[in-house]
N, C-alpha and C. Protein backbone atom coordinates (compact mmCIF):
# COMPACT_ATOMS: atom_id res chain seq x y z
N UNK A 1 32.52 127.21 -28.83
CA UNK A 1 32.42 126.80 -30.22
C UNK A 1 33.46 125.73 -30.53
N UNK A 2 33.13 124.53 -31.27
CA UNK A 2 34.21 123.63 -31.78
C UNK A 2 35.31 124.00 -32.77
N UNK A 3 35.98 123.31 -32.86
CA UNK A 3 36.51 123.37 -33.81
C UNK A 3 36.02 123.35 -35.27
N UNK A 4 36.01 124.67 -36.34
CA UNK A 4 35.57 124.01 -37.50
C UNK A 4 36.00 123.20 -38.64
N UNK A 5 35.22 122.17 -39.11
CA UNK A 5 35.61 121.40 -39.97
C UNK A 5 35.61 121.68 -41.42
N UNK A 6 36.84 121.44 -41.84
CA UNK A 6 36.67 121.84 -43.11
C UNK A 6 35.48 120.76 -44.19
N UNK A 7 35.43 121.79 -45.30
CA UNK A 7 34.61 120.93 -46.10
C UNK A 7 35.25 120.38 -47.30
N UNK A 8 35.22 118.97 -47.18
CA UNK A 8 36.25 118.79 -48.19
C UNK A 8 35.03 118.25 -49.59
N UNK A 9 35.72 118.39 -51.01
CA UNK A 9 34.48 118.29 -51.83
C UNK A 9 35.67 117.13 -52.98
N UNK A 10 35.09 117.14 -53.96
CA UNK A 10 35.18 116.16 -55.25
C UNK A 10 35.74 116.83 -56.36
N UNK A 11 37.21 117.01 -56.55
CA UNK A 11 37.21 117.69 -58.30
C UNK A 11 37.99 117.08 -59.25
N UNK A 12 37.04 117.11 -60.51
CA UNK A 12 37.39 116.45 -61.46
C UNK A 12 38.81 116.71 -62.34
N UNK A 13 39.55 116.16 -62.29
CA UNK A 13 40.99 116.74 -62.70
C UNK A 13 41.66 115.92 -63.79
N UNK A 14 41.85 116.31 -64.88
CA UNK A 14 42.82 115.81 -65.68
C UNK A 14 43.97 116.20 -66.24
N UNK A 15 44.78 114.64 -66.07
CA UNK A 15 46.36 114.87 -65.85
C UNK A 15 47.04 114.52 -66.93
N UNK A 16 48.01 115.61 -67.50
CA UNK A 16 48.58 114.67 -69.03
C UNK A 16 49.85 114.73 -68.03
N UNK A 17 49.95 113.21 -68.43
CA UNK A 17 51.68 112.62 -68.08
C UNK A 17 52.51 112.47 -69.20
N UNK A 18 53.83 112.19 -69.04
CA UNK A 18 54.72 112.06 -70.34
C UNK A 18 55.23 110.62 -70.10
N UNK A 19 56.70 110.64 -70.73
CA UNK A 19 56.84 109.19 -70.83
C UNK A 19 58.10 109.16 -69.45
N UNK A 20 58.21 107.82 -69.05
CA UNK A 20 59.16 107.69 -67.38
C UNK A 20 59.62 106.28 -67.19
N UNK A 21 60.93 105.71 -67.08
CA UNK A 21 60.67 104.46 -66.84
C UNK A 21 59.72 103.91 -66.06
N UNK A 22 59.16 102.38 -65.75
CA UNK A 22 58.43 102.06 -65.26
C UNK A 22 56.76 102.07 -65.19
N UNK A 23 56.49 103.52 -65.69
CA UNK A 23 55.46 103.79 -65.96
C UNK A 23 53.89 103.33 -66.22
N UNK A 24 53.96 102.18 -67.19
CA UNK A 24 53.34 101.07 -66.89
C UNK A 24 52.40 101.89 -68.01
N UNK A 25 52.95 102.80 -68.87
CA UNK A 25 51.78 103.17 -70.47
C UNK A 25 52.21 101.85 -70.93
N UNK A 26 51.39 101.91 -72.17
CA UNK A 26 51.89 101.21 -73.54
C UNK A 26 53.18 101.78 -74.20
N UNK A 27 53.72 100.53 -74.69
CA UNK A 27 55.35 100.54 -74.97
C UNK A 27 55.50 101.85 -76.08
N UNK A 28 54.45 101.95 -77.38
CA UNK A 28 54.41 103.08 -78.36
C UNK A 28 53.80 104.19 -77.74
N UNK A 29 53.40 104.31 -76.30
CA UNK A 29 52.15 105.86 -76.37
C UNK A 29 53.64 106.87 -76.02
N UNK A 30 53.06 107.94 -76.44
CA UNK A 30 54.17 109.00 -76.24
C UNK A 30 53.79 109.88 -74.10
N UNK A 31 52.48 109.48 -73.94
CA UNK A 31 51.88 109.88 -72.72
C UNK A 31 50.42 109.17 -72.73
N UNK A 32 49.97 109.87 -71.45
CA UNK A 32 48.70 109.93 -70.94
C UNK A 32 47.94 110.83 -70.86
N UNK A 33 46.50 110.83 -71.07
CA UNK A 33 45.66 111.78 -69.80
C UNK A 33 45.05 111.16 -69.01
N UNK A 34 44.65 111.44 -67.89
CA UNK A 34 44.35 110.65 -66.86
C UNK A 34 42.99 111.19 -66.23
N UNK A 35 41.77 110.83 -66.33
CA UNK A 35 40.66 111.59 -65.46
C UNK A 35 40.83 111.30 -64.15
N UNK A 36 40.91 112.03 -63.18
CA UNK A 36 40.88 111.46 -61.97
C UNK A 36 39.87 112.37 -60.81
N UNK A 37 39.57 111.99 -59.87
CA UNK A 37 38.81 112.40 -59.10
C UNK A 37 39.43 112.50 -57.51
N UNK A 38 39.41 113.72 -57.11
CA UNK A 38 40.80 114.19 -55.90
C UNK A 38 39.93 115.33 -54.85
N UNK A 39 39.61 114.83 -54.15
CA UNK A 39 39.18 115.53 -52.82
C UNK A 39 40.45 116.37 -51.85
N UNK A 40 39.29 117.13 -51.58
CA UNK A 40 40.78 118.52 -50.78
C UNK A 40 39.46 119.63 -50.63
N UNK A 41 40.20 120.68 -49.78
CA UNK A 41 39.19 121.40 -49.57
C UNK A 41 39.16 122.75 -50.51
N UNK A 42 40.24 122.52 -51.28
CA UNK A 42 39.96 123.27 -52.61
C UNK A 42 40.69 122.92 -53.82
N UNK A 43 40.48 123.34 -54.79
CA UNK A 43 41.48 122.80 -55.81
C UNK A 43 42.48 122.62 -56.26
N UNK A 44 43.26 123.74 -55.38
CA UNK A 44 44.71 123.68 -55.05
C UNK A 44 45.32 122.71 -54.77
N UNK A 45 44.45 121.87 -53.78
CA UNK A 45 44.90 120.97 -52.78
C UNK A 45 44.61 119.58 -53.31
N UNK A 46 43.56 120.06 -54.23
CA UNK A 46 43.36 118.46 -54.48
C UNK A 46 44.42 118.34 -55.65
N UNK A 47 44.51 119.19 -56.42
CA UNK A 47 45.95 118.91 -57.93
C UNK A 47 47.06 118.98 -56.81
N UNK A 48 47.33 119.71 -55.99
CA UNK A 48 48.64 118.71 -55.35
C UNK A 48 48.91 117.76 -54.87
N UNK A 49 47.80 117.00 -53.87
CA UNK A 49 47.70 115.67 -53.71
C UNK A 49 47.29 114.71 -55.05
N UNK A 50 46.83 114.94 -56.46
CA UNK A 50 47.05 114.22 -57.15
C UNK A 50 48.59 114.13 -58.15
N UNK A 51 49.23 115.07 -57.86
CA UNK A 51 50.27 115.10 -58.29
C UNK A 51 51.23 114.51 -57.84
N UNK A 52 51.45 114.61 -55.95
CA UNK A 52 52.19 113.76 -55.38
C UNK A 52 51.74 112.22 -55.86
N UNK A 53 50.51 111.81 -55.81
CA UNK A 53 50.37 110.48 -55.79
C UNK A 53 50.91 109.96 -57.31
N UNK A 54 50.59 110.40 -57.92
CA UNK A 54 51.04 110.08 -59.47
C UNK A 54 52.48 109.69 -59.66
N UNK A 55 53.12 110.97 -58.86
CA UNK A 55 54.87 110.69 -59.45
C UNK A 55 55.39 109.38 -58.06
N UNK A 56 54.43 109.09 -56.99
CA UNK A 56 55.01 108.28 -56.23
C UNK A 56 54.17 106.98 -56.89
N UNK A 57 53.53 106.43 -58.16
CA UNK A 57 53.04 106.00 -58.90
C UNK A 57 54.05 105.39 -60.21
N UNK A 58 55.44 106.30 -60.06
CA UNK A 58 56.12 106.52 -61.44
C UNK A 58 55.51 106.97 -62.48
N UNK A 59 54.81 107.78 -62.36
CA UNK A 59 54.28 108.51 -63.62
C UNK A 59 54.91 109.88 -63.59
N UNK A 60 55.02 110.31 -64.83
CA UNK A 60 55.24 111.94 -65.10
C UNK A 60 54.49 113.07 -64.99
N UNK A 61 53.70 113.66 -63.96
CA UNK A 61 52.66 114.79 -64.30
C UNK A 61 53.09 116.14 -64.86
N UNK A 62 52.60 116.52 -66.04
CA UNK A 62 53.20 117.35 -67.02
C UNK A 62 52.36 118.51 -67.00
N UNK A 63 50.85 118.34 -67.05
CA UNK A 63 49.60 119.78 -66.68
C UNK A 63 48.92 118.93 -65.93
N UNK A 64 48.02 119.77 -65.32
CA UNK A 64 46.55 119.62 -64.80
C UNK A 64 45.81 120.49 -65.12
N UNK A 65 44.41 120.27 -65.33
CA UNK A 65 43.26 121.14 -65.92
C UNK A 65 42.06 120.81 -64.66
N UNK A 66 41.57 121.29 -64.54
CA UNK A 66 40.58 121.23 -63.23
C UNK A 66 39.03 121.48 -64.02
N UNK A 67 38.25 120.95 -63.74
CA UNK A 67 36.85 120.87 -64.13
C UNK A 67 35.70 120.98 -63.24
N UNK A 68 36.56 121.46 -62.42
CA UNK A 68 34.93 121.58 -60.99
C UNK A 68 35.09 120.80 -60.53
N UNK A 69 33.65 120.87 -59.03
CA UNK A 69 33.22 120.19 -58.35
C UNK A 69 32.37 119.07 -59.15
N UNK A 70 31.22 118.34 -58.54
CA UNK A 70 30.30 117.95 -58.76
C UNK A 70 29.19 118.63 -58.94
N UNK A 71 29.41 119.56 -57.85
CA UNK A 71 28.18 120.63 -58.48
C UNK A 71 28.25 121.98 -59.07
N UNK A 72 29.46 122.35 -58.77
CA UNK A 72 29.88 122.95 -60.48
C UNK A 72 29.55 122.39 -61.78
N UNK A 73 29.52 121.25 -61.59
CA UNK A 73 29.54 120.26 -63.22
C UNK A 73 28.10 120.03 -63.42
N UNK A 74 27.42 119.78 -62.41
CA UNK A 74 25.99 119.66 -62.32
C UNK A 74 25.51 121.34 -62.56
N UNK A 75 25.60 122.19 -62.01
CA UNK A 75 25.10 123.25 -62.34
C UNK A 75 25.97 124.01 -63.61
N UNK A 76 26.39 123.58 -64.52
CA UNK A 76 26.97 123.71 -65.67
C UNK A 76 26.22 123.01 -66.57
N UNK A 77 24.83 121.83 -66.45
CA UNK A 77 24.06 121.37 -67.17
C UNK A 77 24.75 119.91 -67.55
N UNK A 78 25.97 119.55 -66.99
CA UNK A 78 26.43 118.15 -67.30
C UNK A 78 26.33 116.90 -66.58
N UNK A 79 25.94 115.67 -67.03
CA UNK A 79 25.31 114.71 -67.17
C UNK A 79 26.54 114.04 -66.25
N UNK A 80 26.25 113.70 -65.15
CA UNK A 80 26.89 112.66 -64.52
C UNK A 80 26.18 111.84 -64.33
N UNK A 81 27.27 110.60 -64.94
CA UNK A 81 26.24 108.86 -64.39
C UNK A 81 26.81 108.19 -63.47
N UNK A 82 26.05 107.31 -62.99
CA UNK A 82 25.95 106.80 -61.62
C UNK A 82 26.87 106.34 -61.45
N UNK A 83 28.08 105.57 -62.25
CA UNK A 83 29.48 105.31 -62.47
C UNK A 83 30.33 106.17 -61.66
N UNK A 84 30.04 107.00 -62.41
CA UNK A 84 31.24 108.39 -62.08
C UNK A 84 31.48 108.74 -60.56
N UNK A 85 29.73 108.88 -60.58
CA UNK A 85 29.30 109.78 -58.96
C UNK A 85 30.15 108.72 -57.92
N UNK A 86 29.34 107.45 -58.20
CA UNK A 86 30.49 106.37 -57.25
C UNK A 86 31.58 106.55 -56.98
N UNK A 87 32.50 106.97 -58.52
CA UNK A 87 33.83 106.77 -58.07
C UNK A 87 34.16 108.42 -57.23
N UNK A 88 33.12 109.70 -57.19
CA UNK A 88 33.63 110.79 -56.75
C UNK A 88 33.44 110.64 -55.15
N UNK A 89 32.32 109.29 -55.08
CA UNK A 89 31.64 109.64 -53.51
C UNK A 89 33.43 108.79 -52.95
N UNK A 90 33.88 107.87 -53.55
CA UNK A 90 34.52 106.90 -52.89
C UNK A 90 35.85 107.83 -52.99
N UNK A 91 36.53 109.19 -53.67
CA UNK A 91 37.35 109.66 -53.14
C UNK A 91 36.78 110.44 -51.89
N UNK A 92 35.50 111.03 -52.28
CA UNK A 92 35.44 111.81 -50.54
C UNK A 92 35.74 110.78 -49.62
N UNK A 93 34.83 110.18 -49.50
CA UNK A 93 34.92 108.76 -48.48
C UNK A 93 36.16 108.67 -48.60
N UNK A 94 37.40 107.87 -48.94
CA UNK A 94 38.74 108.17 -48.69
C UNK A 94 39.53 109.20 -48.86
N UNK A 95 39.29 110.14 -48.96
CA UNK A 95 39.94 111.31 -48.98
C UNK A 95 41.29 110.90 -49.59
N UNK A 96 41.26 110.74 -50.89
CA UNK A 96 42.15 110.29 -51.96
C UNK A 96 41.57 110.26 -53.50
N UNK A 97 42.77 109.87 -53.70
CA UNK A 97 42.28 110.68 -55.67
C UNK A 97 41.81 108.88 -56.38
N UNK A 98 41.25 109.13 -57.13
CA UNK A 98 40.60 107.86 -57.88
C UNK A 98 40.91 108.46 -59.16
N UNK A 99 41.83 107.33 -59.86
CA UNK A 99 42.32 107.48 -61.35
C UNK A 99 41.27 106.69 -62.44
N UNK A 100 40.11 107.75 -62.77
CA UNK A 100 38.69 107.06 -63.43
C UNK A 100 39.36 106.20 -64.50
N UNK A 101 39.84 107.05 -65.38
CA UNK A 101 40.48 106.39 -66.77
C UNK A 101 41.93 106.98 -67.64
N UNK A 102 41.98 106.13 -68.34
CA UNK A 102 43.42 106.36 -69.08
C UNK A 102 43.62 106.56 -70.22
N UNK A 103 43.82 107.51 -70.93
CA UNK A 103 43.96 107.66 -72.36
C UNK A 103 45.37 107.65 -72.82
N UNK A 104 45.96 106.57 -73.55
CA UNK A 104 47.35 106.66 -73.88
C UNK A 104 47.56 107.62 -75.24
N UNK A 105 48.42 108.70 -75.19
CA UNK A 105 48.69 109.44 -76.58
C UNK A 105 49.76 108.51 -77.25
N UNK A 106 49.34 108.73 -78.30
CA UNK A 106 50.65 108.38 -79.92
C UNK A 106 50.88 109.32 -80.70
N UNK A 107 52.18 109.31 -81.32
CA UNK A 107 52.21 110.06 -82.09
C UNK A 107 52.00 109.46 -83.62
């Protein structure tokens, strides 16, 4: 028997950051949330590899909230568009996190 391969999958993760020099928010936001998309072979793994990458990013990671797979999210009745799926196929394919979008907070 070979060796088995793990299965690595797609989860949707969002990250509120705070404020850090360098950072590269807007000069007034008080933080971020960050959608990002982080392959690992479970979710553990993928919020720790998006966490490392973030603070070696200069960003602050403050929570993570996890939202499933792809097909968790799909069999939850939610609407993924062809946008998205791209950017989830292109973290499997690199087995790395893809930072979809950025929401700057204000107070």
């Amino acid at each position: 028997m070979g060796a088995t391969e793990s299965k690595q999958q797609v989860y949707t993760l969002v990250v509120d950051v705070g404020r850090k020099t360098g950072d590269g928010l807007p000069e007034k936001s008080t933080g971020a949330a960050l959608m990002c998309y982080a392959s690992g072979v479970d979710e553990a793994e993928a919020v720790r590899e998006t966490v490392a990458i973030l603070k070696q990013a200069d960003l602050a990671p403050l929570d993570v909230s996890g939202y499933g797979t792809l097909d968790e999210r799909l069999a939850a009745g939610e609407e993924i568009d062809p946008e998205e799926r791209a950017l989830m196929d292109r973290a499997l394919a690199e087995n790395s996190v893809v930072v979809a979008q950025m929401t700057p907070y204000f107070d």
